[in-house]
Protein backbone atom coordinates (compact mmCIF):
# COMPACT_ATOMS: atom_id res chain seq x y z
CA UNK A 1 5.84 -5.36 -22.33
CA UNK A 2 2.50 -6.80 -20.80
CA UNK A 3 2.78 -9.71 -23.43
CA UNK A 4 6.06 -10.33 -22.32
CA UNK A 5 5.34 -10.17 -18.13
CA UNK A 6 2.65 -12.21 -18.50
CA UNK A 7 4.29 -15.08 -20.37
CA UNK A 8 7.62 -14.85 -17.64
CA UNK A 9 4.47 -14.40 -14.94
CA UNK A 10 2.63 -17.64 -15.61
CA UNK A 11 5.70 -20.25 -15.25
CA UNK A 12 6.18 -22.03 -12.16
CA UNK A 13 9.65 -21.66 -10.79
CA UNK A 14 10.50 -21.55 -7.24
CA UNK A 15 14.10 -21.47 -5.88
CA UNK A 16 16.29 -23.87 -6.80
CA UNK A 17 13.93 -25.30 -9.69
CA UNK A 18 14.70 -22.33 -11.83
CA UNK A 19 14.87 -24.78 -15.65
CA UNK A 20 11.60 -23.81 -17.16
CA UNK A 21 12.33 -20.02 -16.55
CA UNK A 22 15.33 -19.90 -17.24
CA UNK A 23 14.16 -21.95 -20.81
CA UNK A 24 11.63 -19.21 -21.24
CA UNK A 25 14.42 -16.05 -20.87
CA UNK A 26 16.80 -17.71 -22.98
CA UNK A 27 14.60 -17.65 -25.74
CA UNK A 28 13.69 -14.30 -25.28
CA UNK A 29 17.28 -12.88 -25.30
CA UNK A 30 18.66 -15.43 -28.27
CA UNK A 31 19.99 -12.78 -30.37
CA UNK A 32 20.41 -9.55 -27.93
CA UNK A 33 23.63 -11.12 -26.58
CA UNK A 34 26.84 -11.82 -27.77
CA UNK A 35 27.72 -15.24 -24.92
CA UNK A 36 25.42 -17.03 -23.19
CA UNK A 37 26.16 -19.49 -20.62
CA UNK A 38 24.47 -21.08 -17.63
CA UNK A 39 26.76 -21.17 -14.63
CA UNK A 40 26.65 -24.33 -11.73
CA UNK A 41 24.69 -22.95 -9.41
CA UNK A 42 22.07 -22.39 -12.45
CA UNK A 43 22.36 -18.54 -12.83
CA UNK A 44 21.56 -17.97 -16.75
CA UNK A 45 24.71 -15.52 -17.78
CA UNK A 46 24.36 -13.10 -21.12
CA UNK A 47 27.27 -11.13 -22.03
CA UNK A 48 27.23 -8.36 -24.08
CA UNK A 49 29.65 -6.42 -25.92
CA UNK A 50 33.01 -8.27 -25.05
CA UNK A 51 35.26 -5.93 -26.95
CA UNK A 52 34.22 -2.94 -25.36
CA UNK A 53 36.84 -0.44 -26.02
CA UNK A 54 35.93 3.19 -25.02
CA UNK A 55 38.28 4.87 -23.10
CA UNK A 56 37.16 4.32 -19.25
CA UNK A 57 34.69 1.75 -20.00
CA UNK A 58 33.46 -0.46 -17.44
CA UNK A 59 32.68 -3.86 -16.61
CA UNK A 60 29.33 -3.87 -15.23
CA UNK A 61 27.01 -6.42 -13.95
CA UNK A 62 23.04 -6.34 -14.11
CA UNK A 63 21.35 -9.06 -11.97
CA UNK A 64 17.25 -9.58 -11.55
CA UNK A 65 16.45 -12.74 -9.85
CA UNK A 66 14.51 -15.46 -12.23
CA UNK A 67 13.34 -17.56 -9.03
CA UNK A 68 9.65 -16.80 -6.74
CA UNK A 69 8.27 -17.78 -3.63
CA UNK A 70 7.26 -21.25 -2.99
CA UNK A 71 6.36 -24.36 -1.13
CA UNK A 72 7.78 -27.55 -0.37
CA UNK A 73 5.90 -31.32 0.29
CA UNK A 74 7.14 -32.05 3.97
CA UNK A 75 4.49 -34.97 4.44
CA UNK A 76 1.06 -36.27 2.91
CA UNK A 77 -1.00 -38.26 5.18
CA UNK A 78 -3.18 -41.69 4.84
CA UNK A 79 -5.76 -39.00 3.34
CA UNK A 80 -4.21 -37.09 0.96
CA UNK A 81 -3.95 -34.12 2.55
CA UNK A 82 -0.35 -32.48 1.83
CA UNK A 83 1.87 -30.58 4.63
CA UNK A 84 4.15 -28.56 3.62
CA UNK A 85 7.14 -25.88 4.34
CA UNK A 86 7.87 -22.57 2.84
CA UNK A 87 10.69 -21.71 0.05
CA UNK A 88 11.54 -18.17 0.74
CA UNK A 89 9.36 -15.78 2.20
CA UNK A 90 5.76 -16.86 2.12
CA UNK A 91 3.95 -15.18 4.46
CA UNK A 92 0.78 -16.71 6.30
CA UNK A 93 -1.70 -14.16 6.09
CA UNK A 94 -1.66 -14.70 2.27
CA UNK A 95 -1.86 -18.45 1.89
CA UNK A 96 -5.37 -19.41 3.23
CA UNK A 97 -7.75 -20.16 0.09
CA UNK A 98 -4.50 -19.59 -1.92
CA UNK A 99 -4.41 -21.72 -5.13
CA UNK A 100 -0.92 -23.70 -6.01
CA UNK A 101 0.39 -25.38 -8.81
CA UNK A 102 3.34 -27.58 -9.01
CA UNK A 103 6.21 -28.03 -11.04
CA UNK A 104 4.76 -31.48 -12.16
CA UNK A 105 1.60 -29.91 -13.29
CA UNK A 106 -0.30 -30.85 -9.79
CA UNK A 107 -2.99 -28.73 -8.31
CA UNK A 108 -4.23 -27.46 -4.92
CA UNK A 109 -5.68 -25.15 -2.90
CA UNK A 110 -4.08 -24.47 0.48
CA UNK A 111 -6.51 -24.21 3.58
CA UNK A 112 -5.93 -24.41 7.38
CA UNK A 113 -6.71 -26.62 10.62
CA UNK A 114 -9.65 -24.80 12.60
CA UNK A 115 -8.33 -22.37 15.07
CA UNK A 116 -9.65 -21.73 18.51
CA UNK A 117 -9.69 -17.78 17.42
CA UNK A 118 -10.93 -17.33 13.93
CA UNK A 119 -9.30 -13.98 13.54
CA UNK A 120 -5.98 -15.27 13.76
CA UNK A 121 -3.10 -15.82 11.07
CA UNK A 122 -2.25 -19.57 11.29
CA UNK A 123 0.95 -20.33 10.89
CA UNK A 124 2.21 -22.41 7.85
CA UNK A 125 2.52 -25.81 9.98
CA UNK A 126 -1.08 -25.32 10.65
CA UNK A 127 -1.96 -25.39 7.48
CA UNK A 128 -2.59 -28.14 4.39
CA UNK A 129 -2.76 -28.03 1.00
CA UNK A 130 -5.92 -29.86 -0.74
CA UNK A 131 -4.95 -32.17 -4.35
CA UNK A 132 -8.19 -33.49 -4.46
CA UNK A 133 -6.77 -37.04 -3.35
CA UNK A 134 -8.65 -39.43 -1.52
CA UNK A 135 -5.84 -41.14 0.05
CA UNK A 136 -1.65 -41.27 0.32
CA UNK A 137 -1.48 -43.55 -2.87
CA UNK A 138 -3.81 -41.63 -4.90
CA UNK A 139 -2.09 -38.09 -4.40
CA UNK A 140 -0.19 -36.67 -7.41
CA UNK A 141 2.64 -34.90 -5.25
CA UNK A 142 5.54 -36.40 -3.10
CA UNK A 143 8.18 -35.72 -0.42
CA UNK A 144 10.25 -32.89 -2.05
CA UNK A 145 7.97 -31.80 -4.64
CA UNK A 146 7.48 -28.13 -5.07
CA UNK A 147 4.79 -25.09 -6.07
CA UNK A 148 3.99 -21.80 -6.30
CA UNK A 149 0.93 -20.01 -5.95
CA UNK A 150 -1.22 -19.84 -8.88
CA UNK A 151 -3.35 -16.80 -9.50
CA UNK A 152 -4.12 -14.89 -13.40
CA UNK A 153 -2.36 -12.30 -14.92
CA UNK A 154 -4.72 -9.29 -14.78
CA UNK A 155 -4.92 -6.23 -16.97
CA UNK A 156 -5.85 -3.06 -15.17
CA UNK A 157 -4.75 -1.01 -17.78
CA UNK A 158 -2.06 1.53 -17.03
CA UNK A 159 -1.75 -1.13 -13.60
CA UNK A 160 -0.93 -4.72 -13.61
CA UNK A 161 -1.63 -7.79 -11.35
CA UNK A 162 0.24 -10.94 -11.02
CA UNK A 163 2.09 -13.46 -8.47
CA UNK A 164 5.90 -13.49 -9.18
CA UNK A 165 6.24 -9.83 -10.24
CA UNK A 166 8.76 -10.10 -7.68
CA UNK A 167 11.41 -10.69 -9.66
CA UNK A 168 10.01 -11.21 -13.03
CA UNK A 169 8.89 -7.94 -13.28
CA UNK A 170 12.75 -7.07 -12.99
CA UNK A 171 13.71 -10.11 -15.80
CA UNK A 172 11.46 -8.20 -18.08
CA UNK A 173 13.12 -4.77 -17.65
CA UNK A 174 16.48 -6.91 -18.35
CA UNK A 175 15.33 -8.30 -21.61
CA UNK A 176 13.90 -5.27 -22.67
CA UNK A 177 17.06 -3.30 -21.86
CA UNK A 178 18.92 -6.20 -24.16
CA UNK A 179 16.51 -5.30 -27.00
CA UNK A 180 17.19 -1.41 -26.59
CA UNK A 181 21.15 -1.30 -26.20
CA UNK A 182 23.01 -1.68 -29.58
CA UNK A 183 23.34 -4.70 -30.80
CA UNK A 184 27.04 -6.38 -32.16
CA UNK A 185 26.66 -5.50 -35.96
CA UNK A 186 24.89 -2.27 -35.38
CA UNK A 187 27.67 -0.77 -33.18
CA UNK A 188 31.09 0.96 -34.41
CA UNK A 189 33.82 -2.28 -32.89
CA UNK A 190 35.19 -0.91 -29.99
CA UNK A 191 33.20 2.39 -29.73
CA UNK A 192 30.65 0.41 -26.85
CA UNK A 193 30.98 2.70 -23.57
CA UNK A 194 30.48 -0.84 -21.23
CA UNK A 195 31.02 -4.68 -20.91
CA UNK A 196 27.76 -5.65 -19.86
CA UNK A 197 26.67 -9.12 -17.98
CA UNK A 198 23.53 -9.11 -17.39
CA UNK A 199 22.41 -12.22 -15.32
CA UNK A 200 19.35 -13.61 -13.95
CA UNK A 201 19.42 -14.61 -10.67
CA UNK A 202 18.85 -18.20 -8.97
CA UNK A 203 17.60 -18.48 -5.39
CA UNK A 204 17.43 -15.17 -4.22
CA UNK A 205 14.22 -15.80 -2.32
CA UNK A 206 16.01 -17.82 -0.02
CA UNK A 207 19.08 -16.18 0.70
CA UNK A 208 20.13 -14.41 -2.69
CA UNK A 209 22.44 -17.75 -3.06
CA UNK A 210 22.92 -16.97 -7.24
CA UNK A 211 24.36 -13.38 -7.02
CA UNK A 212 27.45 -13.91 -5.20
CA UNK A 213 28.77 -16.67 -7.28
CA UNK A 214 27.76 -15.45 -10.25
CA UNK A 215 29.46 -12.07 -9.22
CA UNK A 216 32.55 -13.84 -8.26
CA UNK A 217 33.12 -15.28 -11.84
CA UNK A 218 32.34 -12.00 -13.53
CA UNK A 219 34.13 -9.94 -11.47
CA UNK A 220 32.70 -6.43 -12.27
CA UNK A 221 33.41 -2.74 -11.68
CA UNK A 222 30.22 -2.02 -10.73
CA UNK A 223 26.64 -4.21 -10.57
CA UNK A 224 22.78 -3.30 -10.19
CA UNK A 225 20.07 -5.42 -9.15
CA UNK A 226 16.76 -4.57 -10.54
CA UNK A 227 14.25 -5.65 -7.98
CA UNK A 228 10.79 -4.71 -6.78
CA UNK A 229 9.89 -3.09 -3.27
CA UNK A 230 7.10 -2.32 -1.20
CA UNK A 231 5.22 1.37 -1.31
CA UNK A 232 3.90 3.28 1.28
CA UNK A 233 0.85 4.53 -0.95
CA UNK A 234 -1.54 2.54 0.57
CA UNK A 235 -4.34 3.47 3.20
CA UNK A 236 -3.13 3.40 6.32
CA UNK A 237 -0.10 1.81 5.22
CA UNK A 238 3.34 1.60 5.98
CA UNK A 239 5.64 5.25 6.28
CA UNK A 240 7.61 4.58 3.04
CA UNK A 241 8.69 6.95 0.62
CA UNK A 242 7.91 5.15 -2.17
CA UNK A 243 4.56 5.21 -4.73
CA UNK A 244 3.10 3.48 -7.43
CA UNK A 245 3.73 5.94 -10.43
CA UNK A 246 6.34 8.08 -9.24
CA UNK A 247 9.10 6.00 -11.28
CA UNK A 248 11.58 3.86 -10.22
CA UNK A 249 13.55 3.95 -6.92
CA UNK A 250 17.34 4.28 -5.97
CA UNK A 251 18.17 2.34 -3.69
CA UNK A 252 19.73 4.07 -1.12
CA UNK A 253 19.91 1.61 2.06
CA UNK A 254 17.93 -1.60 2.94
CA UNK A 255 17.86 -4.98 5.72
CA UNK A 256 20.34 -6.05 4.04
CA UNK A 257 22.96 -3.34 2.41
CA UNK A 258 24.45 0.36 1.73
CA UNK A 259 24.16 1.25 -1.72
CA UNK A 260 27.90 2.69 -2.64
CA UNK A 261 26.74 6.43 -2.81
CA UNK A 262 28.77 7.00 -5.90
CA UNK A 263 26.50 4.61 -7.67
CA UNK A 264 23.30 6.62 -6.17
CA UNK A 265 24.57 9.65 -7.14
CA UNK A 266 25.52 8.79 -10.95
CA UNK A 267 21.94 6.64 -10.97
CA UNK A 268 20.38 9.96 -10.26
CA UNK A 269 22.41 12.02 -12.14
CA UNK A 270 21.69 10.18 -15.46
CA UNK A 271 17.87 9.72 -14.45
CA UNK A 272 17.84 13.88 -14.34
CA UNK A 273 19.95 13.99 -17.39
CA UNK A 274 17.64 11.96 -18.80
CA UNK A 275 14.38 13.55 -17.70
CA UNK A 276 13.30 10.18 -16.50
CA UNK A 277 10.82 10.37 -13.27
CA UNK A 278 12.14 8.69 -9.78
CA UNK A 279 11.80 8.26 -6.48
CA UNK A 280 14.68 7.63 -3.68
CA UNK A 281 14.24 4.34 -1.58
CA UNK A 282 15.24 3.28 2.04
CA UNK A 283 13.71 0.21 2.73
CA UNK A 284 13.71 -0.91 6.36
CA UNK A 285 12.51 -5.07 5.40
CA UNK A 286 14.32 -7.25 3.02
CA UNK A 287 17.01 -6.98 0.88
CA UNK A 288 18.21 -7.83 -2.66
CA UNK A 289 20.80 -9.40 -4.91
CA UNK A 290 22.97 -6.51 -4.33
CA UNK A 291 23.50 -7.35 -0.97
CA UNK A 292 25.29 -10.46 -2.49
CA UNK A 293 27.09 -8.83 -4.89
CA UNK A 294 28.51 -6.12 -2.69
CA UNK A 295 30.28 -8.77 -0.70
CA UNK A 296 31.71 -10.45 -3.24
CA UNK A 297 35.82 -10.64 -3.92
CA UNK A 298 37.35 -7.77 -2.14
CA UNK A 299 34.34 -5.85 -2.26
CA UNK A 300 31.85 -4.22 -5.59
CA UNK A 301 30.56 -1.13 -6.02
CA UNK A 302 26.86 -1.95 -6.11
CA UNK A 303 23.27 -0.17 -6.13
CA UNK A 304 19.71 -1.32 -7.04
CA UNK A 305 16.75 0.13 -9.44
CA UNK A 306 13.69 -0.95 -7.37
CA UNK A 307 10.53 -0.87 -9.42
CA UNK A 308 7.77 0.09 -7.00
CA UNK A 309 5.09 -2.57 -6.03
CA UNK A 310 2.12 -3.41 -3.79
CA UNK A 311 1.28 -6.24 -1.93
CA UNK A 312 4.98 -7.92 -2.22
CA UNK A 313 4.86 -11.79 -1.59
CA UNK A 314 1.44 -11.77 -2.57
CA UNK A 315 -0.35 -14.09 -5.30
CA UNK A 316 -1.66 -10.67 -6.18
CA UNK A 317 1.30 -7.84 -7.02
CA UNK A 318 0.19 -5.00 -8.40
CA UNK A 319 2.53 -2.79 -10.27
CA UNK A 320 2.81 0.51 -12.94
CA UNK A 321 3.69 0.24 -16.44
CA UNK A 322 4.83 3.83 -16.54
CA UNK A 323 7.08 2.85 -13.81
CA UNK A 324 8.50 -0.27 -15.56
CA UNK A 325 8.63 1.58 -18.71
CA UNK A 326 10.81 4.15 -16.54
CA UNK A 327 13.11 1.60 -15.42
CA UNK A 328 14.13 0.29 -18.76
CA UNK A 329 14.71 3.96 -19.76
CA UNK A 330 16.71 4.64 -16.71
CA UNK A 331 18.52 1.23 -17.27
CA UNK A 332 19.58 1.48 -20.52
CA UNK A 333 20.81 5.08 -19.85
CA UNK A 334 23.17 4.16 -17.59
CA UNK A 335 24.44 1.31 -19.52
CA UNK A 336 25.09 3.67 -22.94
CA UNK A 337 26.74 5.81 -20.79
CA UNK A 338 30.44 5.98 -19.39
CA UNK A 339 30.40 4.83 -15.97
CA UNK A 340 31.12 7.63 -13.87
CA UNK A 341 32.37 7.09 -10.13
């Protein structure tokens, strides 16, 4: 799967400019799927196994958000020099010296106004991001343009390190899964124990905007987003009950929502049944498409598989291949089994 996150890693896609992604996962899952649309809001929709006809079976909907982090032109001055705002949750600390590229191919590196006290963050509107221009005419970017950090895909062995793990990390545990579950001519008609959507997420990073009208038309009995979150594994880092290597985590509560606890429970049930490794998650930050989802209609049943990573919102997350490996095994259990609630 390295191949694989590293070729979803390396496109630039921040919210709301989600085409060249969403080109990029709909070749990857031509085949694995038995429908796929793109809905208005620009959430890329793959159904799988329509005629699902076990006894009990379920519709369920899978969601990982396709979308990262990014920043928007606000102004470029008589010199070149670009201002800009955030799209989703950039955080300061991380952008100084940061590298960007934008959708239009444009390059920059992002630096900051001198500060009265040098050990200070500066905040965003203090900083600038550098094209190499010489002047307002000559530089490559507009008003409106967008980009997201640029950084290289780095193999650490049984680790990885990349910007936008968060959420492609979670798009590649969806395609996988695709490529693992049965496949139209290879399964007995009717004998599939679920309906399966699974759907990949447009701006999430800025308000998970995709999930909840993408939930709405689907209408499920039960949904999981597969997102990343933070550890606490770190030296003297945060209290968190969650490590790199200890297999995915069930969501159990976040900023944002209460996983239904009949969802934890058959998550963790089929994880034991399974034998598969994992780790129970209460985040106290953030939130993910689940929130969205939860919401939607007259209410879902809804949970999350969060694949444990470090330095979130980074140019530089770090994650563990046994742990994504874990996911897709945990993932695709639950979907070629009966729904049980």
């Amino acid at each position: 799967m390295k191949a694989l996150i590293e070729k979803l890693t390396n496109v630039f896609s921040p919210s709301g400019f989600e085409d060249a992604i969403r080109d990029v996962i709909r070749k990857e899952i031509k085949g694995f799927a038995d429908e796929i649309r793109v809905d208005a809001l620009g959430n890329l929709i793959a159904h799988k196994n329509p005629s699902a006809g076990a006894k009990g079976a379920k519709r369920v909907m899978v969601a990982a958000h396709m979308d990262e982090i990014g920043l928007m032109v606000t102004h470029v001055d008589e010199n070149g020099f670009v201002r800009f705002s955030n799209v989703g949750g950039v955080f300061g600390r991380y952008a100084p010296s940061g590298r960007v590229r934008f959708t239009n191919g444009a390059a920059g590196v992002i630096n900051n106004e001198l500060l009265s006290n040098f050990r200070e963050t500066p905040p965003l509107d203090k900083m600038f991001i550098d094209v190499g221009a010489t002047s307002q005419k000559d530089c490559p970017v507009k008003l409106g343009d967008v980009a997201a950090f640029e950084r290289p895909f780095l193999d650490l062995g049984k680790r990885v390190v990349a910007k936008s793990l968060d959420d492609r990390l979670g798009v590649a545990v969806l395609i996988e899964t695709m490529r693992r579950l049965k496949s139209r001519s290879e399964r007995v008609e009717g004998a599939a124990p679920n309906e399966v959507y699974f759907v990949f997420t447009a701006q999430e990073e800025v308000g998970t905007r995709g999930a909840g009208p993408a939930a709405y038309g689907i209408d499920p009995d039960v949904a999981i987003a597969v997102d990343v979150t933070p550890t606490g594994d770190t030296p003297m880092g945060r209290k968190m009950e969650v490590a790199l290597g200890g297999g995915p985590a069930i969501k159990i509560k976040d900023q944002g929502m209460l996983a239904d606890p009949r969802v934890v429970s058959w998550m963790a049930k089929t994880a034991e049944r399974s034998k598969i490794p994992y780790q129970r998650e209460v985040l106290i930050m953030g939130s993910t498409d689940a929130r969205a989802i939860q919401v939607t209609r007259a209410g879902i049943a809804a949970g999350g598989i969060s694949i444990p990573a470090r330095y979130v919102h980074s140019p530089s997350e770090m994650v563990d291949m046994d742990d994504v490996e874990n996911s897709v095994r945990l993932l695709a259990a639950l979907l070629n089994s009966k729904v049980s609630l």
